[in-house]
Protein backbone atom coordinates (compact mmCIF):
# COMPACT_ATOMS: atom_id res chain seq x y z
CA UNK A 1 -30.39 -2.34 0.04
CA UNK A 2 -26.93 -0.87 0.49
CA UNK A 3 -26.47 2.98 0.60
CA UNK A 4 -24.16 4.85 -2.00
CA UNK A 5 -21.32 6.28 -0.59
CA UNK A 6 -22.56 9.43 -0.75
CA UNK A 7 -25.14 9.01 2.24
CA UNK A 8 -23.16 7.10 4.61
CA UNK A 9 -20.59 7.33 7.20
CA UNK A 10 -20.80 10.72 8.75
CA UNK A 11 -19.66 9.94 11.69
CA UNK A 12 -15.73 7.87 12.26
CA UNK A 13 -12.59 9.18 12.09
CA UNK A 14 -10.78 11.02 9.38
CA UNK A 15 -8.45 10.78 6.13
CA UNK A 16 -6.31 12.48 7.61
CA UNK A 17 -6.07 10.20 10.61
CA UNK A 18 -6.56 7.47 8.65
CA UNK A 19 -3.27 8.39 6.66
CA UNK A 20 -1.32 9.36 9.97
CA UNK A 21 -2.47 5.63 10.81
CA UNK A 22 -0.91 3.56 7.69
CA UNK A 23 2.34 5.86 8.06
CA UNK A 24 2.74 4.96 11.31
CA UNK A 25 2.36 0.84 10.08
CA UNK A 26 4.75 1.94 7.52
CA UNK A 27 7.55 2.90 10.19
CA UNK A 28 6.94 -0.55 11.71
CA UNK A 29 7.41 -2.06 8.70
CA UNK A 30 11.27 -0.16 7.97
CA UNK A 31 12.41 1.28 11.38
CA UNK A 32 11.79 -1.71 12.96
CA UNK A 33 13.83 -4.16 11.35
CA UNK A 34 16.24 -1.86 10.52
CA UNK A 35 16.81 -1.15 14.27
CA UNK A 36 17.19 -4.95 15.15
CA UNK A 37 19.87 -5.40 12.40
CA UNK A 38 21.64 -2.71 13.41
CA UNK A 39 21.54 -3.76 17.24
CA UNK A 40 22.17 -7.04 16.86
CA UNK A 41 25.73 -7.97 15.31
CA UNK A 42 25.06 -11.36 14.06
CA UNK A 43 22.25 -12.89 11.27
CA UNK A 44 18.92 -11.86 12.97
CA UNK A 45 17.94 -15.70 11.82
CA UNK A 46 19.90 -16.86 14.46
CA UNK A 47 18.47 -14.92 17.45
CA UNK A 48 14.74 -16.32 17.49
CA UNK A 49 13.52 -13.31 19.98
CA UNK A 50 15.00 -10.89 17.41
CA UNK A 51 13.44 -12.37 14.72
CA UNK A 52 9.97 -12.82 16.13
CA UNK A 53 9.87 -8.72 16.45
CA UNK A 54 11.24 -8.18 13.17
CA UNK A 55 8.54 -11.00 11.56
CA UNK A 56 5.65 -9.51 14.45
CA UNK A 57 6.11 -5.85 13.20
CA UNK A 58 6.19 -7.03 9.49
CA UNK A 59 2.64 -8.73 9.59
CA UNK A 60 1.26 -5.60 11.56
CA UNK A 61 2.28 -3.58 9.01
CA UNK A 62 0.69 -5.25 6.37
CA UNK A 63 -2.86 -3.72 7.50
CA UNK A 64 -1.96 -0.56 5.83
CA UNK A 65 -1.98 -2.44 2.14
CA UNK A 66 -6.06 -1.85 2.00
CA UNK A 67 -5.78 1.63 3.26
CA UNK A 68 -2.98 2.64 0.79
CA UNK A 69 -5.49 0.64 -2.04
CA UNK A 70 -8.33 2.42 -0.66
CA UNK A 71 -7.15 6.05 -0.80
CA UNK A 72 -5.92 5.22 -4.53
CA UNK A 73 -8.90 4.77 -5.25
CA UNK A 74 -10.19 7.69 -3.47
CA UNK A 75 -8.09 9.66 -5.51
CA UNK A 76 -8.09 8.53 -8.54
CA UNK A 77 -12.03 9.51 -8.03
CA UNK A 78 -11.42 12.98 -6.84
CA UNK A 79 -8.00 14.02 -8.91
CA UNK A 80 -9.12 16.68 -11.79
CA UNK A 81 -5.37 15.71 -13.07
CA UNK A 82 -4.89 12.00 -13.56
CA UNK A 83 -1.90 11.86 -15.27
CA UNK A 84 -0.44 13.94 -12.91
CA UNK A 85 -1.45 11.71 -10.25
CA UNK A 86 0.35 8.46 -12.19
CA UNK A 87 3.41 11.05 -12.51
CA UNK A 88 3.81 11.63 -8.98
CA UNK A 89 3.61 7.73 -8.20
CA UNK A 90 5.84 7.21 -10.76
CA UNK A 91 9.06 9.57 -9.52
CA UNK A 92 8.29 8.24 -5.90
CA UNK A 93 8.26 5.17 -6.41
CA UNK A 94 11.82 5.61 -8.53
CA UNK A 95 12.75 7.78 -5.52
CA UNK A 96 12.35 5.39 -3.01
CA UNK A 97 13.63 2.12 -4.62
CA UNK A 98 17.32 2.49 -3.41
CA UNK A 99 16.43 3.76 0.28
CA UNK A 100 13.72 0.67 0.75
CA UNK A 101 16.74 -1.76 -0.94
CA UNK A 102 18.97 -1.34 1.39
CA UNK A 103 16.53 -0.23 4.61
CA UNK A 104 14.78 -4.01 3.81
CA UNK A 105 17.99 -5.75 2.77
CA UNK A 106 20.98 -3.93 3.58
CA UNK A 107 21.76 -3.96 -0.46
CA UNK A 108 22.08 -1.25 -2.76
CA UNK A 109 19.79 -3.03 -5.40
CA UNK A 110 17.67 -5.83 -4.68
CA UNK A 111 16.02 -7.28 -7.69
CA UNK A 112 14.18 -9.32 -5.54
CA UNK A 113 11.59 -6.94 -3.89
CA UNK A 114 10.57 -3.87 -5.43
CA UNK A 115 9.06 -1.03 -3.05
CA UNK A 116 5.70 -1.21 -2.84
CA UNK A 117 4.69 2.04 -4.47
CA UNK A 118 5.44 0.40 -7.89
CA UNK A 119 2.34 -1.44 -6.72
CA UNK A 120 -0.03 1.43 -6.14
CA UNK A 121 1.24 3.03 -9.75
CA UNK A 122 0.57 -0.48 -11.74
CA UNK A 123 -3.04 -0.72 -9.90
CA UNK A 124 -3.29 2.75 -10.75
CA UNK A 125 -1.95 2.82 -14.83
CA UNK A 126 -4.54 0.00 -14.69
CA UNK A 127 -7.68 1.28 -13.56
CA UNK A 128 -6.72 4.29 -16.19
CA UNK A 129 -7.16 1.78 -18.90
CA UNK A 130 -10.02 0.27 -17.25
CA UNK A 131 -11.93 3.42 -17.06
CA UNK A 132 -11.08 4.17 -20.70
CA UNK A 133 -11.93 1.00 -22.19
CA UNK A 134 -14.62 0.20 -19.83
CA UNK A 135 -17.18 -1.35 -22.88
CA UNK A 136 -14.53 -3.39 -24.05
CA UNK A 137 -14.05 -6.62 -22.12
CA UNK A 138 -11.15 -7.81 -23.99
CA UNK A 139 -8.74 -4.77 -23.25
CA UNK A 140 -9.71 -5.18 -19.59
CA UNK A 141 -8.90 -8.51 -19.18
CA UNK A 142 -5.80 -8.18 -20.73
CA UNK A 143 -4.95 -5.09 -18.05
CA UNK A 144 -5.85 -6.80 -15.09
CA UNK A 145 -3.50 -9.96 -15.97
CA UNK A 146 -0.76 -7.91 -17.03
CA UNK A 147 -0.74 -5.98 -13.76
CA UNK A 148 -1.33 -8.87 -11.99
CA UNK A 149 2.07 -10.76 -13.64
CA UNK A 150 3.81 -7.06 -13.55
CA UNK A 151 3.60 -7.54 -9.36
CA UNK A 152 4.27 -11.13 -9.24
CA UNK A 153 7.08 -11.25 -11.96
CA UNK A 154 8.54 -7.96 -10.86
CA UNK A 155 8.46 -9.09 -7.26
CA UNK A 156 6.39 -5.48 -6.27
CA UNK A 157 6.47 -5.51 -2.09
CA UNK A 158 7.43 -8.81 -2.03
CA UNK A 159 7.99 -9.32 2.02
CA UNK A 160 9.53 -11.66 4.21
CA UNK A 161 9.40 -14.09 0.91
CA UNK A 162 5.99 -15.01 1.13
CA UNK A 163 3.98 -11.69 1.01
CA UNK A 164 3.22 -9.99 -2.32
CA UNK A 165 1.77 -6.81 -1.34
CA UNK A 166 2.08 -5.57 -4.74
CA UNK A 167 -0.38 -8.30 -5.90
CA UNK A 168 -2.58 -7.63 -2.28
CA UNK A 169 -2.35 -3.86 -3.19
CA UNK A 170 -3.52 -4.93 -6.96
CA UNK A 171 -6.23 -6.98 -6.02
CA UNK A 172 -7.91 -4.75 -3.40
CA UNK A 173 -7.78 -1.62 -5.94
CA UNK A 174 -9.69 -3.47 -8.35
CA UNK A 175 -12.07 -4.57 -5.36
CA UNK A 176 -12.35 -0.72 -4.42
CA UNK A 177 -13.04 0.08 -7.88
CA UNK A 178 -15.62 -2.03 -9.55
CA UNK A 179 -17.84 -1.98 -5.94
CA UNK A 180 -17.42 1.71 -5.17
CA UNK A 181 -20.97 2.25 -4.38
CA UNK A 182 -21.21 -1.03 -2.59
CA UNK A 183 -19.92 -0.60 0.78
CA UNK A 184 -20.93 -3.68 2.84
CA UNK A 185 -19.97 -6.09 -0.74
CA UNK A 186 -17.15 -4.17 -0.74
CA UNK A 187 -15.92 -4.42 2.86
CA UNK A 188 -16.75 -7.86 3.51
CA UNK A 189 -14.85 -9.04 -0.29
CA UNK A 190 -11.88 -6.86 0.97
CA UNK A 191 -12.09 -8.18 4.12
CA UNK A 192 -12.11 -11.87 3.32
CA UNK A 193 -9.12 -11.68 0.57
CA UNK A 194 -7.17 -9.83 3.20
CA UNK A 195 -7.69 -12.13 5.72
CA UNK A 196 -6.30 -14.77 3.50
CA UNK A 197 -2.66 -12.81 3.63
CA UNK A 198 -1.91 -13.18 6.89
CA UNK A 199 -4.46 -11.96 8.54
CA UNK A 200 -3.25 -8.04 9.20
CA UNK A 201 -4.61 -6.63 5.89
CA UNK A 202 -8.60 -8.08 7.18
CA UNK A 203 -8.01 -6.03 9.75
CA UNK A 204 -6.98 -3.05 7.64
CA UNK A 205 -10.07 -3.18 5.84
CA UNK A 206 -11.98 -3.38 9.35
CA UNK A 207 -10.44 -0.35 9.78
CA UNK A 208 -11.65 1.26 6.49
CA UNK A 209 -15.24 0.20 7.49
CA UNK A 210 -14.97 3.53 10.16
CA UNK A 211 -13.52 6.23 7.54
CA UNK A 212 -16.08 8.91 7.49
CA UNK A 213 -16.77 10.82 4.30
CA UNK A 214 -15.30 13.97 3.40
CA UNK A 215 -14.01 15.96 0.84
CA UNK A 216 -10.45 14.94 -0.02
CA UNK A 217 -7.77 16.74 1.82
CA UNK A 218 -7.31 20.52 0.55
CA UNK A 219 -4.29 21.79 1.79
CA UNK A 220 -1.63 20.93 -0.72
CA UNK A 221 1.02 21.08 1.87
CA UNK A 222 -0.45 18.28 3.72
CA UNK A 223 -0.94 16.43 0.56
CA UNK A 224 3.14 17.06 -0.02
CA UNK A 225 3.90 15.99 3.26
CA UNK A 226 2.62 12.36 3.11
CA UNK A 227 4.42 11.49 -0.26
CA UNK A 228 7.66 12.73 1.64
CA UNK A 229 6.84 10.59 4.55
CA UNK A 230 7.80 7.70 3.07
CA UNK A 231 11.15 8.44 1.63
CA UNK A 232 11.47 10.09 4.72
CA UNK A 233 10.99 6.72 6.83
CA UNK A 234 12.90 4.65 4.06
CA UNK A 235 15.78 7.08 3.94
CA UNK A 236 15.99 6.94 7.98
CA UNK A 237 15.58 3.10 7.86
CA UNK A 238 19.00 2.96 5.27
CA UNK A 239 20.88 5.01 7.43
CA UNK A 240 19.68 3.40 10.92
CA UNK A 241 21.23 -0.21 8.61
CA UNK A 242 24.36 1.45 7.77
CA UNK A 243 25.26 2.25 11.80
């Protein structure tokens, strides 16, 4: 019989590492690229070394779509304020969409990728209306496949051309959500849909499976500083493409 979450995990490592983890994945993901355009003066298509570390450092990043979906979820538990919580997501995710256009394209607008904290607020908006109408099957089907074509019409994360991260992020909310108290169903269905992008997002959830639990983190200047990272990194990645 599996445990609730409650009574497992003591030991592992922390949120807090966990989150200094998937920023870290997240500077592959910008810096890294960005770097390699800027270095190199010609298409990066045509220099196969070049591109091998851009496309290398893109699928690594992609384990840190399960641990962005998992501490959603996380908060979406814990948060005394969830429309607060959709608020924030909402004027970062504005906030960064210029900075990760031109940092991943070296475009001011580019309507085909949208950063992938869109992602994170659609799961989010829908698990709201999941939770609300939760006795009403109808209304919940019709959230899930409206976030699901918001990501894939709206082109959330969309990486590299062939990963949708918005639609990975989507998918392993939902998975987070509706087997919260089911950690080795939860882990191994996580674990088998990521594995089916690429690989990288399996081992994401791998990680995951070593996250101790703990109260959320307190300090509300630590909880600032990671929704800065990320503009931070995306901001540093546009300027490191305009050198």
């Amino acid at each position: 019989m599996e445990q609730k979450n409650v009574n497992r995990k003591k030991k592992g490592f922390s949120v807090f590492t966990l989150k200094i983890v998937a920023t870290i994945l997240l500077m592959l993901q910008i810096i890294v690229p960005a770097i390699a355009q800027s270095a190199y003066a010609g298409d990066i298509r045509d220099n196969f070394s070049v591109l091998s570390i851009v496309v290398v450092s893109q699928i690594i990043s992609w384990a840190a779509v399960p641990m962005y979906a998992w501490m959603l979820v996380e908060g979406i538990k814990h948060t005394e304020h969830i429309g607060l919580y959709a608020l924030r997501l909402a004027v970062l995710a504005i906030i960064c969409e210029i900075p990760y256009d031109y940092a991943t394209s070296q475009t001011w607008f580019n309507w085909r990728s949208q950063n992938p904290v869109f992602g994170l607020l659609i799961a989010l908006i829908t698990v709201i209306i999941l939770r609300k109408y939760k006795r009403n099957l109808l209304v919940s089907v019709i959230a899930i496949i409206a976030g699901l074509l918001w990501n894939l019409f709206g082109f959330v994360g969309v990486m590299q051309g062939v990963m949708y991260t918005g639609v990975l992020t989507f998918a392993m909310v939902l998975i987070f959500w509706f087997l919260y108290d089911k950690e080795n169903t939860k882990m191994i269905t996580a674990g088998l849909l990521g594995a089916m992008f690429f690989i990288a997002p399996g081992v994401g959830v791998a990680v995951l499976h070593y996250v101790r639990d703990e109260e959320p983190i307190k300090s509300q200047s630590l909880r600032r500083m990671f929704y800065v990272l990320y503009p931070v990194i995306l901001i540093s990645g546009m300027i490191i493409a305009l050198l």
